[in-house]
Protein backbone atom coordinates (compact mmCIF):
# COMPACT_ATOMS: atom_id res chain seq x y z
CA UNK A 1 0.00 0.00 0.00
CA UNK A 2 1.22 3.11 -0.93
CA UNK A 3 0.39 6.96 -1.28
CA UNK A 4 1.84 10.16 -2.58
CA UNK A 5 3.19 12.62 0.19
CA UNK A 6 4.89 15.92 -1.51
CA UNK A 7 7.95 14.75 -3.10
CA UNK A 8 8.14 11.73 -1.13
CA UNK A 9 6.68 8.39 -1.74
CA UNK A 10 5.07 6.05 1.81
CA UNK A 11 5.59 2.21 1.49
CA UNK A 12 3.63 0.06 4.24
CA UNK A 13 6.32 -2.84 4.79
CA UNK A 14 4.60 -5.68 7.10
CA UNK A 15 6.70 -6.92 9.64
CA UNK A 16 7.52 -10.63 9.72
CA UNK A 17 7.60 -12.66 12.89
CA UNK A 18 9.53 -15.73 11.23
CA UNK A 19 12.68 -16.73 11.48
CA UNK A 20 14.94 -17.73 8.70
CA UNK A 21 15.67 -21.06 7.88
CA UNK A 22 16.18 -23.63 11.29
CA UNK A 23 15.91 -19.96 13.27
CA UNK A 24 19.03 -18.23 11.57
CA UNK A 25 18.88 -14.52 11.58
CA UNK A 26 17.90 -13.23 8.37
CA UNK A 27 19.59 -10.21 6.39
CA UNK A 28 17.31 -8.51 3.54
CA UNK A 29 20.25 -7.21 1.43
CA UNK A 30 21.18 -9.56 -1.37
CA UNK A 31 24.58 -7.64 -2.05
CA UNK A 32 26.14 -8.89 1.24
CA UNK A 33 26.31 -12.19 -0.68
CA UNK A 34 28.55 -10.30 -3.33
CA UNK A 35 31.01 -8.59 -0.91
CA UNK A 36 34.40 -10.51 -0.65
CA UNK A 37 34.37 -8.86 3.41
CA UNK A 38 32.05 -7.20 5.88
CA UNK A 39 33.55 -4.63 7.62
CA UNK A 40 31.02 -4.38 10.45
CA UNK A 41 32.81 -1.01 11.26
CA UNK A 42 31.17 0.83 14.38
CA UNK A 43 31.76 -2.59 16.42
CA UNK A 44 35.39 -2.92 15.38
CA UNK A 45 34.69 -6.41 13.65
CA UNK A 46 34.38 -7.68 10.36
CA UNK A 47 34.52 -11.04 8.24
CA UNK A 48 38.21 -11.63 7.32
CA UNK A 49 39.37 -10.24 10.49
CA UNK A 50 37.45 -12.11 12.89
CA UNK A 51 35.98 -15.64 12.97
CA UNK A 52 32.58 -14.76 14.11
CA UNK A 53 30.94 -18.48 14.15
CA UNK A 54 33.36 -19.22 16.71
CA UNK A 55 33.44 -15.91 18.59
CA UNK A 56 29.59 -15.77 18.51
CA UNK A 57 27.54 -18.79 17.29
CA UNK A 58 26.54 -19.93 20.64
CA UNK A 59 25.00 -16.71 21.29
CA UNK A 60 21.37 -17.15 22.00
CA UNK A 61 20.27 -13.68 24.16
CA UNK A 62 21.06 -10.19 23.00
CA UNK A 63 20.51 -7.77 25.52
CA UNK A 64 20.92 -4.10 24.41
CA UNK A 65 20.72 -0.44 26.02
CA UNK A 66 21.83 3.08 25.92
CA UNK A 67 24.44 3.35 28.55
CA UNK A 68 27.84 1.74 28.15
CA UNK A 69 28.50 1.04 31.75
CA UNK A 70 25.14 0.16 32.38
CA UNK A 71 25.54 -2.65 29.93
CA UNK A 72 28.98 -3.79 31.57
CA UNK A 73 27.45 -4.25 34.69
CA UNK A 74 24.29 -5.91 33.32
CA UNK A 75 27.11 -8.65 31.77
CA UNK A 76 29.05 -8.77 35.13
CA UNK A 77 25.70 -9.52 36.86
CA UNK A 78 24.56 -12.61 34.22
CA UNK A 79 28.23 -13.88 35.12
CA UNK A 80 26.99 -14.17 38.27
CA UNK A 81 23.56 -15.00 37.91
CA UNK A 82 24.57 -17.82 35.43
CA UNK A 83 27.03 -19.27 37.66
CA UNK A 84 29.98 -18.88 34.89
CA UNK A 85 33.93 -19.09 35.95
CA UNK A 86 35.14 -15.41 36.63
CA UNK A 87 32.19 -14.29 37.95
CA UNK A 88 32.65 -11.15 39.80
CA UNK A 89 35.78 -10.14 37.51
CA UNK A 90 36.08 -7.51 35.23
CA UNK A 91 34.60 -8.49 31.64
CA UNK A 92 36.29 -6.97 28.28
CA UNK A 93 35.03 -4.96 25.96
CA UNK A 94 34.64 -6.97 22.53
CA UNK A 95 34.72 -3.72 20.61
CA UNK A 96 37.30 -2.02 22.94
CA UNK A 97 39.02 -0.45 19.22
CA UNK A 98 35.72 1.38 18.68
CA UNK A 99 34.61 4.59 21.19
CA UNK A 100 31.18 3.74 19.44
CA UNK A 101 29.17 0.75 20.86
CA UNK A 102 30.38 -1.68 23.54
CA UNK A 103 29.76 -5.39 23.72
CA UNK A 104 30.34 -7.83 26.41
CA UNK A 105 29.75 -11.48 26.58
CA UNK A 106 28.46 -13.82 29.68
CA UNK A 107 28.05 -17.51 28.17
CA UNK A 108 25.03 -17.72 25.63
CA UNK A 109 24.64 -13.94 26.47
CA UNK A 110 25.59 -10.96 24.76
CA UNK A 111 25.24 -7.00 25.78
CA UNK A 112 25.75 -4.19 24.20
CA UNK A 113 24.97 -0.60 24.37
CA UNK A 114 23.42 1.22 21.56
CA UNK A 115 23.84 4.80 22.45
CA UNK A 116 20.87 7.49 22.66
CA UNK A 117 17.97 7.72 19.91
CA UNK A 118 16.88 6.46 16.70
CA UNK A 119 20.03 7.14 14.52
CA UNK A 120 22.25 5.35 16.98
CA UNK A 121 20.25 2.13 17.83
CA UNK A 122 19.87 2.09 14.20
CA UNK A 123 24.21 1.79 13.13
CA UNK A 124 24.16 -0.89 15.98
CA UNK A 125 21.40 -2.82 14.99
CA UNK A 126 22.72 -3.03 11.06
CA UNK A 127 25.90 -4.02 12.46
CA UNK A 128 24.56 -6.30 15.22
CA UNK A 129 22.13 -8.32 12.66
CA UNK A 130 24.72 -8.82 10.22
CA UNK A 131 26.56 -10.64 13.02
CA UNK A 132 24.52 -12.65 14.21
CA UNK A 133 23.75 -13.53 10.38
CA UNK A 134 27.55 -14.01 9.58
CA UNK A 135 27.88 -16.25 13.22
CA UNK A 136 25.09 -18.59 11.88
CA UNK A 137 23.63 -18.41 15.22
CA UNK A 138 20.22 -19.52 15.70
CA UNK A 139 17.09 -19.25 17.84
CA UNK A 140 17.82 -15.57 18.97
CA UNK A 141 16.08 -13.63 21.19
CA UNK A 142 16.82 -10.02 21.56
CA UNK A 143 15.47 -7.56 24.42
CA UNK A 144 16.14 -3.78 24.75
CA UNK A 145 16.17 -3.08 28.38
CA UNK A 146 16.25 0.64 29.39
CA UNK A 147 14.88 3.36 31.34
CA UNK A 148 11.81 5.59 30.46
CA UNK A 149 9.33 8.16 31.28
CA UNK A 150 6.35 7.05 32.48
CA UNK A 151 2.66 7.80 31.83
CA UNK A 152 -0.02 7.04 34.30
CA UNK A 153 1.97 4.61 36.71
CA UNK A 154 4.46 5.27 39.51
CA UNK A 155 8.09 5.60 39.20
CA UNK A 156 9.74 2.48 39.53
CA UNK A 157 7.46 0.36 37.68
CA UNK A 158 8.81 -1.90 34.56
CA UNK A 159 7.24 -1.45 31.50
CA UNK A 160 6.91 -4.13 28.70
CA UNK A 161 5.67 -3.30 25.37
CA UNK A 162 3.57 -4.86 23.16
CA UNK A 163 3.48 -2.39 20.51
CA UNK A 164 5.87 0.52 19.75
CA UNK A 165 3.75 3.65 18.58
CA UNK A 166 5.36 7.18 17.40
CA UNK A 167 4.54 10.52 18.39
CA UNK A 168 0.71 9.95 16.86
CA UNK A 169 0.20 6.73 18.87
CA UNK A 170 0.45 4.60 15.40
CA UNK A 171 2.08 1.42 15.39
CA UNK A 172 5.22 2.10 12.88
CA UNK A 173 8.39 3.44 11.64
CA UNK A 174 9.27 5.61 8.83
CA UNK A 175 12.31 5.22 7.71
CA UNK A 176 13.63 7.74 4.58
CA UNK A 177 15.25 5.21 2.00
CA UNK A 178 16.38 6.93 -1.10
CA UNK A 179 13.96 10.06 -1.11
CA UNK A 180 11.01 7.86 -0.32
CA UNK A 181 9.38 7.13 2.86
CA UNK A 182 9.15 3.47 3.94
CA UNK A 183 6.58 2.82 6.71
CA UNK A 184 7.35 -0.29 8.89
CA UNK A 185 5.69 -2.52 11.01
CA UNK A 186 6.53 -2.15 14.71
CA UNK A 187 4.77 -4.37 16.58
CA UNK A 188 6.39 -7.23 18.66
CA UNK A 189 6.43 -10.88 19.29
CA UNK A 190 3.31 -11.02 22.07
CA UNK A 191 4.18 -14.39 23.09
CA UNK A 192 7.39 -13.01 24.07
CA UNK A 193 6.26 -10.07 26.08
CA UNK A 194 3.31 -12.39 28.01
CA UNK A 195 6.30 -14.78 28.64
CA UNK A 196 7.98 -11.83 30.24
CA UNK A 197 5.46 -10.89 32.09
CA UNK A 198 4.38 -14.39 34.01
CA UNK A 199 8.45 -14.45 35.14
CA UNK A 200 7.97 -10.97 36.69
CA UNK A 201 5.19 -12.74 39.16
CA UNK A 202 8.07 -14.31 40.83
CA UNK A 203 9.71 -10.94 41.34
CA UNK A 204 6.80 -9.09 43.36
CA UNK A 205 9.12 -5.62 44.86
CA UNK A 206 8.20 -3.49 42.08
CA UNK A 207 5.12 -3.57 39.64
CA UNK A 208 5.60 -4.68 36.20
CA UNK A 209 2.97 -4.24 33.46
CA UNK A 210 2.34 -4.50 29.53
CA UNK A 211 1.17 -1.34 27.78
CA UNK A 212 2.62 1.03 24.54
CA UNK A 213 5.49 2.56 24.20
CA UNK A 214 5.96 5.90 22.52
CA UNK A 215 8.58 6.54 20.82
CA UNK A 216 10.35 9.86 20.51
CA UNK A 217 12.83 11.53 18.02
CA UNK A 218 14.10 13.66 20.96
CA UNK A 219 14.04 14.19 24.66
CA UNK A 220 12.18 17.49 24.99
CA UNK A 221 10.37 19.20 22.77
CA UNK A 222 9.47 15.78 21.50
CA UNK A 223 8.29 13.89 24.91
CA UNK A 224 6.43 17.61 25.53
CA UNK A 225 8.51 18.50 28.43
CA UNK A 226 8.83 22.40 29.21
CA UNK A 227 12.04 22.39 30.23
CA UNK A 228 14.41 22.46 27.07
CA UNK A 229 16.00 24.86 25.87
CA UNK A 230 12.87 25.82 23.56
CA UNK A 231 9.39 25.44 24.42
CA UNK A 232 6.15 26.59 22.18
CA UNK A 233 3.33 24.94 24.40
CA UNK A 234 1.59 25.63 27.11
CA UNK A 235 1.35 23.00 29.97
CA UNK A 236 -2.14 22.76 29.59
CA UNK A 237 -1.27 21.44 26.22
CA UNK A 238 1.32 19.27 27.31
CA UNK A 239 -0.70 17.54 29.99
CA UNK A 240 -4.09 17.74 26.73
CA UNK A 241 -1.31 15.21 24.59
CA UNK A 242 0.11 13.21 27.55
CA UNK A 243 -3.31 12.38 28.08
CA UNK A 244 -4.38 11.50 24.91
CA UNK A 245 -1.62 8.95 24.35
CA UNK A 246 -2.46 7.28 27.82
CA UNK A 247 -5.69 7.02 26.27
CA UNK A 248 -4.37 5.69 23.35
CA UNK A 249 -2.67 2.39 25.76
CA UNK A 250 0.82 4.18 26.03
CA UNK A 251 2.28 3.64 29.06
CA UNK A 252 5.85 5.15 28.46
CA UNK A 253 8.06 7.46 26.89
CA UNK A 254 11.39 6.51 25.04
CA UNK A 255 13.58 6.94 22.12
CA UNK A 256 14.56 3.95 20.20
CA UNK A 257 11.40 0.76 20.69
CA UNK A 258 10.25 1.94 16.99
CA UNK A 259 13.59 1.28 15.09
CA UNK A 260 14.50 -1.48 17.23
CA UNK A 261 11.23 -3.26 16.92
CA UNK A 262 10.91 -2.49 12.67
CA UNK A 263 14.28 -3.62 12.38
CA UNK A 264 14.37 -7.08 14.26
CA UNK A 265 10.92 -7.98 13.25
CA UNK A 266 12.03 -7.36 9.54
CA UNK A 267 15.27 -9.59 10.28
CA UNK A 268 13.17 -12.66 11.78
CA UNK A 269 14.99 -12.06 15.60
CA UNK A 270 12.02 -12.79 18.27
CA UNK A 271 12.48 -8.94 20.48
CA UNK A 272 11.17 -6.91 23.55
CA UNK A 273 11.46 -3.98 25.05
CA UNK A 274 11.64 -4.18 28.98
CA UNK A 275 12.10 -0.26 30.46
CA UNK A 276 11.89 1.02 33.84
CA UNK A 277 9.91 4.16 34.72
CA UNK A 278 12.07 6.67 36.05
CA UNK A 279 8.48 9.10 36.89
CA UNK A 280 5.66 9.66 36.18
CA UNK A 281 5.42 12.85 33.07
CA UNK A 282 1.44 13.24 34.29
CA UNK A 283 3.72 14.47 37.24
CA UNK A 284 6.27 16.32 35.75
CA UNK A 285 9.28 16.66 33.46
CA UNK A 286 12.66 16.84 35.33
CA UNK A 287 14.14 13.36 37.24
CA UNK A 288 14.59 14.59 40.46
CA UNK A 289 15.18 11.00 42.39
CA UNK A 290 18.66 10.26 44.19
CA UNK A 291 21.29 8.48 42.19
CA UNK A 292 21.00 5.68 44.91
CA UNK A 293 17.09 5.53 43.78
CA UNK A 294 17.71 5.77 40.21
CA UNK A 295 20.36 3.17 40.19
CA UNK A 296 18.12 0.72 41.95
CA UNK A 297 15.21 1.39 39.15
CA UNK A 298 17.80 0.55 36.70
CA UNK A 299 18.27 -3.13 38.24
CA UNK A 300 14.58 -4.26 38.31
CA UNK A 301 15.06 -4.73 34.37
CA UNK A 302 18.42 -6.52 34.50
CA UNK A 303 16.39 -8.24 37.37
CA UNK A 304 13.27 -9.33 35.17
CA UNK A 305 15.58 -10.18 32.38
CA UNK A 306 18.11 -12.58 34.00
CA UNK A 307 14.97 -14.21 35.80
CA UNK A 308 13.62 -14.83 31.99
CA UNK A 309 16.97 -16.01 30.86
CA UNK A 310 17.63 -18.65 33.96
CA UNK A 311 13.97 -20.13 33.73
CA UNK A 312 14.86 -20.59 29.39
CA UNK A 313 18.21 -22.04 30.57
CA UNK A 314 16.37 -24.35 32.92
CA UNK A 315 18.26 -23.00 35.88
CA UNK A 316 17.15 -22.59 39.46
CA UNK A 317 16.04 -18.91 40.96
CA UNK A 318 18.61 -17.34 42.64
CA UNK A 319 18.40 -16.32 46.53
């Protein structure tokens, strides 16, 4: 389906939940198959210059999020939550020759951090696909796990989403691919996100729901706060929208669940999106909460996740 916008062309793309062939991650991009070498650049790795089947093939969970260090730790704690040798050490950075992304590794478990936004998940994501294609791994699931704004619930609570909207509560992603605008698919795998949600029963010291997540091309003007440097709207406004997309199932505010759900539902990868609530934006704009309180939010996430990961791995709960 398609329609004219002025001087630019919109392409619905539908989203595919399948996997490739025996679960391999798919790449749609038939000229990879003529290049003599990927240079999978921003992560410092490439075809010729790394085996990747036997760096990565076992990989079966790809956890991803904006912060670096926040991604570091979340591999230091799987060490430990998975019982692996080293556990409690310091873990190296697999793309330590790129200031870019970082990626760590804890058994079938890989994390990396994606930067802030759209454009950056977006480089990773490329990149990040394309490995997992090259490592012939198989049976991948991928989860974003992050921190948000929240709409409607109290700070603290972990959000996961069943559909990624934009800024007009519709479930897609336009992407600008040669002049034209491609609209894609964002919605992702349910069965996923309800499997999510039973293994948060188990952790019952902060509430954890399914809703929407909006998705943002910037932190102020964008998420309606009136606190940027520029500001056009009233609050009365502000509040008028906020409230619209709670009535429209959104539950939370971020800046990346549209690309990253378009893109790995496109490649065939099984994803989620798992964010904490750092307030509530019916409340206000600015995060005001101690660094002590914020970096507790930040574990219930890595907390949710790991639970997820033991129970696939058949492992018992942790004390």
């Amino acid at each position: 389906v398609s329609k004219r916008l002025p001087g630019l062309e919109r392409q619905l793309v539908p989203t595919p939940h399948t996997a490739g062939l025996n679960g391999r991650v798919l790449v749609k991009n038939p000229h990879l198959d003529l290049m003599e070498e990927d240079v999978l650049y921003h992560l410092d790795l490439g075809t010729k210059t790394h085996n990747l089947p036997a760096m990565f093939g076992d990989i079966k969970f790809v956890c991803v999020g904006g912060s670096p260090n926040r991604m570091r730790a979340f591999a230091q704690f799987m060490q430990r939550e998975l019982g692996l040798a080293g556990a409690g050490e310091d873990v190296a950075d697999i793309c330590a020759g790129s200031d870019r992304y970082a990626m760590y590794r804890a058994g079938p478990v890989l994390s990396i951090s994606h930067g802030m936004g759209i454009p950056s998940i977006s480089i990773m994501l490329h990149e990040l696909i394309k490995l997992l294609h090259h490592a012939k791994c198989r049976d991948v699931t991928i989860i974003r796990i992050g921190t948000s704004g929240g709409l409607g619930i109290e700070a603290g609570s972990v959000v996961i989403t069943d559909t990624a909207v934009d800024s007009s509560f519709q479930p897609r992603f336009e992407q600008v691919v040669l002049g034209d605008v491609v609209v894609r698919s964002t919605e992702l795998d349910k069965d996923l996100a309800e499997e999510l949600l039973a293994c948060s029963r188990d952790i019952p010291d902060f509430p954890t729901l399914i809703g929407h997540t909006m998705c943002t091309y910037d932190f102020y003007e964008g998420q309606g706060r009136l606190d940027g440097a520029l500001c056009s709207f009233s609050s009365e406004k502000k509040l008028e929208y906020l409230r619209r997309a709670y009535d429209a199932g959104v539950r939370n505010i971020e800046m990346e669940s549209t690309a990253f759900a378009a893109l790995c539902g496109l490649c065939g990868l099984k994803a989620a999106v798992v964010c904490v609530a750092l307030l509530d934006r019916l409340e206000g704009d600015q995060i005001r909460a101690s660094h002590e309180v914020l970096w507790e939010y930040q574990q219930r996430p890595q907390r949710l996740i790991a639970a997820f990961i033991r129970k696939r791995l058949g492992l018992c709960p942790t004390d």
